[in-house]
Structures are given as structure tokens and as C-alpha cells.
Protein backbone atom coordinates (compact mmCIF):
# COMPACT_ATOMS: atom_id res chain seq x y z
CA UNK A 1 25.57 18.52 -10.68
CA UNK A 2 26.60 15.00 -11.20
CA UNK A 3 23.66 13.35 -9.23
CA UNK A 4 21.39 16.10 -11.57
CA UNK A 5 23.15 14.39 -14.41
CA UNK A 6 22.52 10.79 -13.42
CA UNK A 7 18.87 11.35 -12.39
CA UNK A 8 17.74 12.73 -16.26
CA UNK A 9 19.13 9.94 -17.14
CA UNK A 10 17.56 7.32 -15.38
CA UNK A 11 14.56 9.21 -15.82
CA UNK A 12 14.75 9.49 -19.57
CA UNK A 13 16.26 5.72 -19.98
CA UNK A 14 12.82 4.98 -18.49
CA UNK A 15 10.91 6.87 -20.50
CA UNK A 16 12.23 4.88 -23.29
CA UNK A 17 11.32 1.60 -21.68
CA UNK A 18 7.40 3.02 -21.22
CA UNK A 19 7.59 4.58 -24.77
CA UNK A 20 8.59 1.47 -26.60
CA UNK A 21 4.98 0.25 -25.59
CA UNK A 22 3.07 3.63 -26.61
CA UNK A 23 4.61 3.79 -30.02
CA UNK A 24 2.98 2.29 -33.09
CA UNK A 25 6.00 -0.56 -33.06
CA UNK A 26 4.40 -2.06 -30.24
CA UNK A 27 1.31 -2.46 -31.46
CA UNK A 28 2.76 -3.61 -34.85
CA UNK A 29 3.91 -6.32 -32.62
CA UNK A 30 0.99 -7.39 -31.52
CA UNK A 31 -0.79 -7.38 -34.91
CA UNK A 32 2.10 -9.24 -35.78
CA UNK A 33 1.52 -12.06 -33.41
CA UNK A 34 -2.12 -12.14 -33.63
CA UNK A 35 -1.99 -12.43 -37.23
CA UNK A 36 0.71 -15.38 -36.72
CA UNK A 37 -1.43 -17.53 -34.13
CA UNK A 38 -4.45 -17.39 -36.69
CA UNK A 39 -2.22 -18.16 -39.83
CA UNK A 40 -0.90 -21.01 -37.97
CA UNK A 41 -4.19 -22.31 -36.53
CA UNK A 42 -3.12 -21.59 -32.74
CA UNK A 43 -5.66 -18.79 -32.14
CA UNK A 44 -7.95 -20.24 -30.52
CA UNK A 45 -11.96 -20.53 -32.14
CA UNK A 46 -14.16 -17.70 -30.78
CA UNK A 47 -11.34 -15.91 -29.01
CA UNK A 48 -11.25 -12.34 -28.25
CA UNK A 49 -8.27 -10.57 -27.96
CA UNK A 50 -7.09 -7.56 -25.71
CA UNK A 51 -3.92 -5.29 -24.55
CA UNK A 52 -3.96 -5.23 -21.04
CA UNK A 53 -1.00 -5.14 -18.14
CA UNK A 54 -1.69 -8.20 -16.53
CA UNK A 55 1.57 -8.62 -13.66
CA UNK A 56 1.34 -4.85 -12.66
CA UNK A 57 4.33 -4.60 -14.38
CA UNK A 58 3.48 -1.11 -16.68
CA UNK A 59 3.64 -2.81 -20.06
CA UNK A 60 0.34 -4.31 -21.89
CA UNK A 61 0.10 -7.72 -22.65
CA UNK A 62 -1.94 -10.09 -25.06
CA UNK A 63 -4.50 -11.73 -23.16
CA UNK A 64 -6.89 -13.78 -25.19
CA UNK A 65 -9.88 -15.01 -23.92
CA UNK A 66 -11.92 -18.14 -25.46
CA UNK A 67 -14.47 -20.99 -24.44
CA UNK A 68 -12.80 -24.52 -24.55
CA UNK A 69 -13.93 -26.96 -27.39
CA UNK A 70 -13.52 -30.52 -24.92
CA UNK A 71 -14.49 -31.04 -21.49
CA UNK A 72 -17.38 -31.67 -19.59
CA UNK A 73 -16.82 -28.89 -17.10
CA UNK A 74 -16.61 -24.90 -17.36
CA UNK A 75 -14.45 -24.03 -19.75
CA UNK A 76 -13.50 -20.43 -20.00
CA UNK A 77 -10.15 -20.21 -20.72
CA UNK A 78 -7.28 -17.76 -21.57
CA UNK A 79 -3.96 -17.27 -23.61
CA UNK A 80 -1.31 -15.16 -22.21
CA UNK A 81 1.77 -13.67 -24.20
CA UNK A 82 3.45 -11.32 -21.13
CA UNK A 83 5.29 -8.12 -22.65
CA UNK A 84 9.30 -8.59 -21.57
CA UNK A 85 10.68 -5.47 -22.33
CA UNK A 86 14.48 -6.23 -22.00
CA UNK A 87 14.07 -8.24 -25.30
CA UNK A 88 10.75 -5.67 -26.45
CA UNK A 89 9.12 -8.82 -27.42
CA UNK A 90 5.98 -10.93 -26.53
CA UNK A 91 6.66 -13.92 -24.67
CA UNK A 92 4.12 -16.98 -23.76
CA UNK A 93 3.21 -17.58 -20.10
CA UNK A 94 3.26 -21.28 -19.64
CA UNK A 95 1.05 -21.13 -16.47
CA UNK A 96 -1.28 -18.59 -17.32
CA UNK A 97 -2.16 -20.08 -20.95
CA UNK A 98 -4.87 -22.80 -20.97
CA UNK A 99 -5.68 -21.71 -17.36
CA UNK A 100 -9.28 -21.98 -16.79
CA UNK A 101 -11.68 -20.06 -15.30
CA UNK A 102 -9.32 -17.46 -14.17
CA UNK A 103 -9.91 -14.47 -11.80
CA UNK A 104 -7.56 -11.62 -11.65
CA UNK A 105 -7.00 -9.71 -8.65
CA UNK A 106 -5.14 -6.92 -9.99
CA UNK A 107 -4.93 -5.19 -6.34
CA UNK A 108 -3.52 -8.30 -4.85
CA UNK A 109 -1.42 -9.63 -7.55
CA UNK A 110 -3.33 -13.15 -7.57
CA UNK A 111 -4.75 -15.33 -10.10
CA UNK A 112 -7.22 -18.36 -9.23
CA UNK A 113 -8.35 -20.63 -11.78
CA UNK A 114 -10.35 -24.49 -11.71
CA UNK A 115 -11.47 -26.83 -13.52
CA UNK A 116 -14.23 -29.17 -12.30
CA UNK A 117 -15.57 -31.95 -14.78
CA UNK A 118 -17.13 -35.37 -14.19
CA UNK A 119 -14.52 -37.05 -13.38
CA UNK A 120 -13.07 -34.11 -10.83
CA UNK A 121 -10.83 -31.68 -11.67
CA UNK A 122 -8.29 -28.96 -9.94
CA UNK A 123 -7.78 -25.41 -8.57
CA UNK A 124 -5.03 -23.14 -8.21
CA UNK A 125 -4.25 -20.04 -6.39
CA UNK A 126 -1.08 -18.38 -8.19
CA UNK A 127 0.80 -14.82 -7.11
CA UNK A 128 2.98 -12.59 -9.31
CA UNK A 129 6.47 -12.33 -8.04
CA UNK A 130 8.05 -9.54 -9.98
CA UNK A 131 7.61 -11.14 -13.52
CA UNK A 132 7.48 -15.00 -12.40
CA UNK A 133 3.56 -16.88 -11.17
CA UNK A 134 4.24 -18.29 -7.92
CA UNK A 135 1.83 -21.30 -6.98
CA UNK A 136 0.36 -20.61 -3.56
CA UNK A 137 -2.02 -23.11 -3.39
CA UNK A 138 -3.25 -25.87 -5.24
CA UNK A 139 -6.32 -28.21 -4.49
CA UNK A 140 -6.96 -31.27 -6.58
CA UNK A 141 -10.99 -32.70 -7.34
CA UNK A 142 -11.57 -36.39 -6.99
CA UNK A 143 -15.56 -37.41 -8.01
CA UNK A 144 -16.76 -40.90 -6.39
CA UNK A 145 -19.73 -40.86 -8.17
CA UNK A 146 -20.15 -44.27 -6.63
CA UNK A 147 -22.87 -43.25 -4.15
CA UNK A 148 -26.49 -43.59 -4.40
CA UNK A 149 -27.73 -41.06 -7.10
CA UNK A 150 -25.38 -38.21 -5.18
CA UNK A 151 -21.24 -37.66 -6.47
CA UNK A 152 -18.86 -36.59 -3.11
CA UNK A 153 -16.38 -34.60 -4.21
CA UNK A 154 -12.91 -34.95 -2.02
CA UNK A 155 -10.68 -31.57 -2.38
CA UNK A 156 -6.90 -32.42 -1.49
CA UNK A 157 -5.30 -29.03 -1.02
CA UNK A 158 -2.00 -27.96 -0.46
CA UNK A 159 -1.15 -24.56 0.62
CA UNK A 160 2.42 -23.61 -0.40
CA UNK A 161 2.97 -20.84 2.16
CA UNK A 162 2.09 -22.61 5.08
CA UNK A 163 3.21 -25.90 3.80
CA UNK A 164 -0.08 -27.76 4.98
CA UNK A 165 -2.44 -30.50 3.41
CA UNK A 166 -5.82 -30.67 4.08
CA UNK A 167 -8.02 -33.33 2.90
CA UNK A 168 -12.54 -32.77 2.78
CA UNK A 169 -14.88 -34.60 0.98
CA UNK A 170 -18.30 -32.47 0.30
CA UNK A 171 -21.48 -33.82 -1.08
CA UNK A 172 -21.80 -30.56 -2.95
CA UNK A 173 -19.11 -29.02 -4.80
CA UNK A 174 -17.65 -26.29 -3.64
CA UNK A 175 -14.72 -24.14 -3.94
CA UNK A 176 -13.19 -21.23 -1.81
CA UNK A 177 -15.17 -18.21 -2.37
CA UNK A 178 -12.15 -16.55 -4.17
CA UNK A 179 -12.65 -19.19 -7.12
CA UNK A 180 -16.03 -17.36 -8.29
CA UNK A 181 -16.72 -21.28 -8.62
CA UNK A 182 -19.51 -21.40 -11.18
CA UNK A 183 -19.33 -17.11 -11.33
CA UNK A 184 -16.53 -16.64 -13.43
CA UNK A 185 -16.81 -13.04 -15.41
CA UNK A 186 -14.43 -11.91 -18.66
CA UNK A 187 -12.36 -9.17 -18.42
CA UNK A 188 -12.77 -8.53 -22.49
CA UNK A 189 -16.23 -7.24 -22.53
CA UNK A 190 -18.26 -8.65 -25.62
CA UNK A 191 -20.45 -5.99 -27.85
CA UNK A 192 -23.76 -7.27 -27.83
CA UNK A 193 -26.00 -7.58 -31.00
């Protein structure tokens, strides 16, 4: 009887944690927030906005998606406010918001994001632990545009796991195939017209 007893109540305590989300509060919330970045000026120009759980954690968060305004490389970049729901508020991810180019692989966990401009650039490979991005790799993009009519690009990488460096230098640029170097796809899908 008393393990019945303490099972409904887990199970209805996290109900409540799931429901918080579904009910019109939450997206009040949201709204809320939205409407604060653009009264402010911090939304950024062009963005599009969308609820979606991005850590696998069961609540939504705000992912906004936008096309940065300096740079000479591809700029597709995001802003990130990760539902916590011990304090049933949005919160700001630090390393997901600016992060450019990012791919999510929901199925995995991982996040991969680059930049690449004239003067080189980076990459970074990041994992979801529980509610925290851990880096797993990170490659940084020298250009030596030095050369005859043709830039070599040298890729410094350090894989965090393994706790190896590994220095290449390419006449072409190129990433690992899990950057979707030059590929990169939004998850907010834009109406056309």
C-alpha cells in the first residue's frame, strides 16, 4: 500500500513538471520574453522564432534562428533560451547562442557548428550532458592566403575525449562531414511567398 502511495505520487509530481509546459503560462512566458528581446533591441533582425526541446530533456525551448549582419563567412546563426523547470523559467545558453552554422543531432545528443571567413575561422563538436554542452572537439581555421593565387587552410583540432591534437593544412577547405560545411539546413522552416 505504501509503495502504491509513493508511486501516484511521483507519478503525479511529474505530471506537474510536464504540465507546467502544456499550460497557457508557459507559453505566456515565452511571449513574454520574445516581446522583451524585441523591446530591448536584442532580437535579432530577420529572426524566426520556435518552441522546440532542444537537450532531449521533455520541455520546449526558444530557439531563434537568424542570418548574421558582419562577417565574411556563413553566417547562420541561432539564439538559445533552454527551459529549466526547477525555477519554470527560460534561461540563456551561453554556448549555444551566437553559435553558427549549427547542426542538431537530436538522436545523438550533438551539436556541430563553424565558422569559416577570410581570415579562418573555427569548429566545434559539443554533446548534451544531462542539461550542461560538453565540448568534444574543437578545431581552429588558420588562412595563409600567402600562396600564389590559392589560400591553405591549416585545421588545428583537438579532440576532448581522446585528448589528441592533430594538425593538416588543405588547399581546399574542408570540414568533417558531420559539419554540413557549406550545407547547413534550418530547423524553423520558412513559408514561402
Amino acid at each position: 500500500m505504501k509503495t502504491s502511495i509513493i508511486i501516484i505520487s511521483v507519478l503525479l509530481l511529474a505530471s506537474t513538471f510536464v504540465y507546467c509546459q502544456k499550460n497557457s503560462d508557459f507559453h505566456k512566458k515565452a511571449a513574454v520574453l520574445i516581446k522583451s528581446l524585441k523591446d530591448k533591441g536584442d532580437y535579432p533582425n530577420g529572426g524566426n522564432d520556435t518552441l522546440i526541446d532542444l537537450n532531449g530533456d521533455g520541455y520546449k525551448d526558444i530557439l531563434i534562428e537568424y542570418y548574421g549582419a558582419s562577417g565574411t563567412g556563413l553566417k547562420n546563426r541561432i539564439q538559445v533560451f533552454l527551459f529549466e523547470p526547477f525555477h519554470n523559467k527560460f534561461k540563456e545558453s551561453e554556448q549555444l547562442s551566437d553559435l553558427a552554422n549549427p547542426t542538431f543531432y537530436f538522436n545523438r545528443k550533438i551539436i556541430t557548428g563553424y565558422y569559416v571567413a577570410n581570415g579562418g575561422g573555427y569548429a566545434t563538436k559539443l554533446k548534451w550532458n544531462h542539461l550542461k554542452l560538453d565540448t568534444l572537439e574543437y578545431i581552429e581555421i588558420e588562412t595563409n592566403n600567402s600562396v600564389k593565387n590559392r589560400p591553405l587552410f591549416t585545421l588545428s583540432s583537438y579532440n576532448y575525449v581522446t585528448k589528441k591534437r592533430k594538425v593538416k593544412t588543405l588547399s581546399a577547405m574542408k570540414l568533417p562531414e558531420e559539419y554540413k560545411y557549406w550545407d547547413y539546413v534550418p530547423i524553423i522552416k520558412k513559408n514561402g511567398g
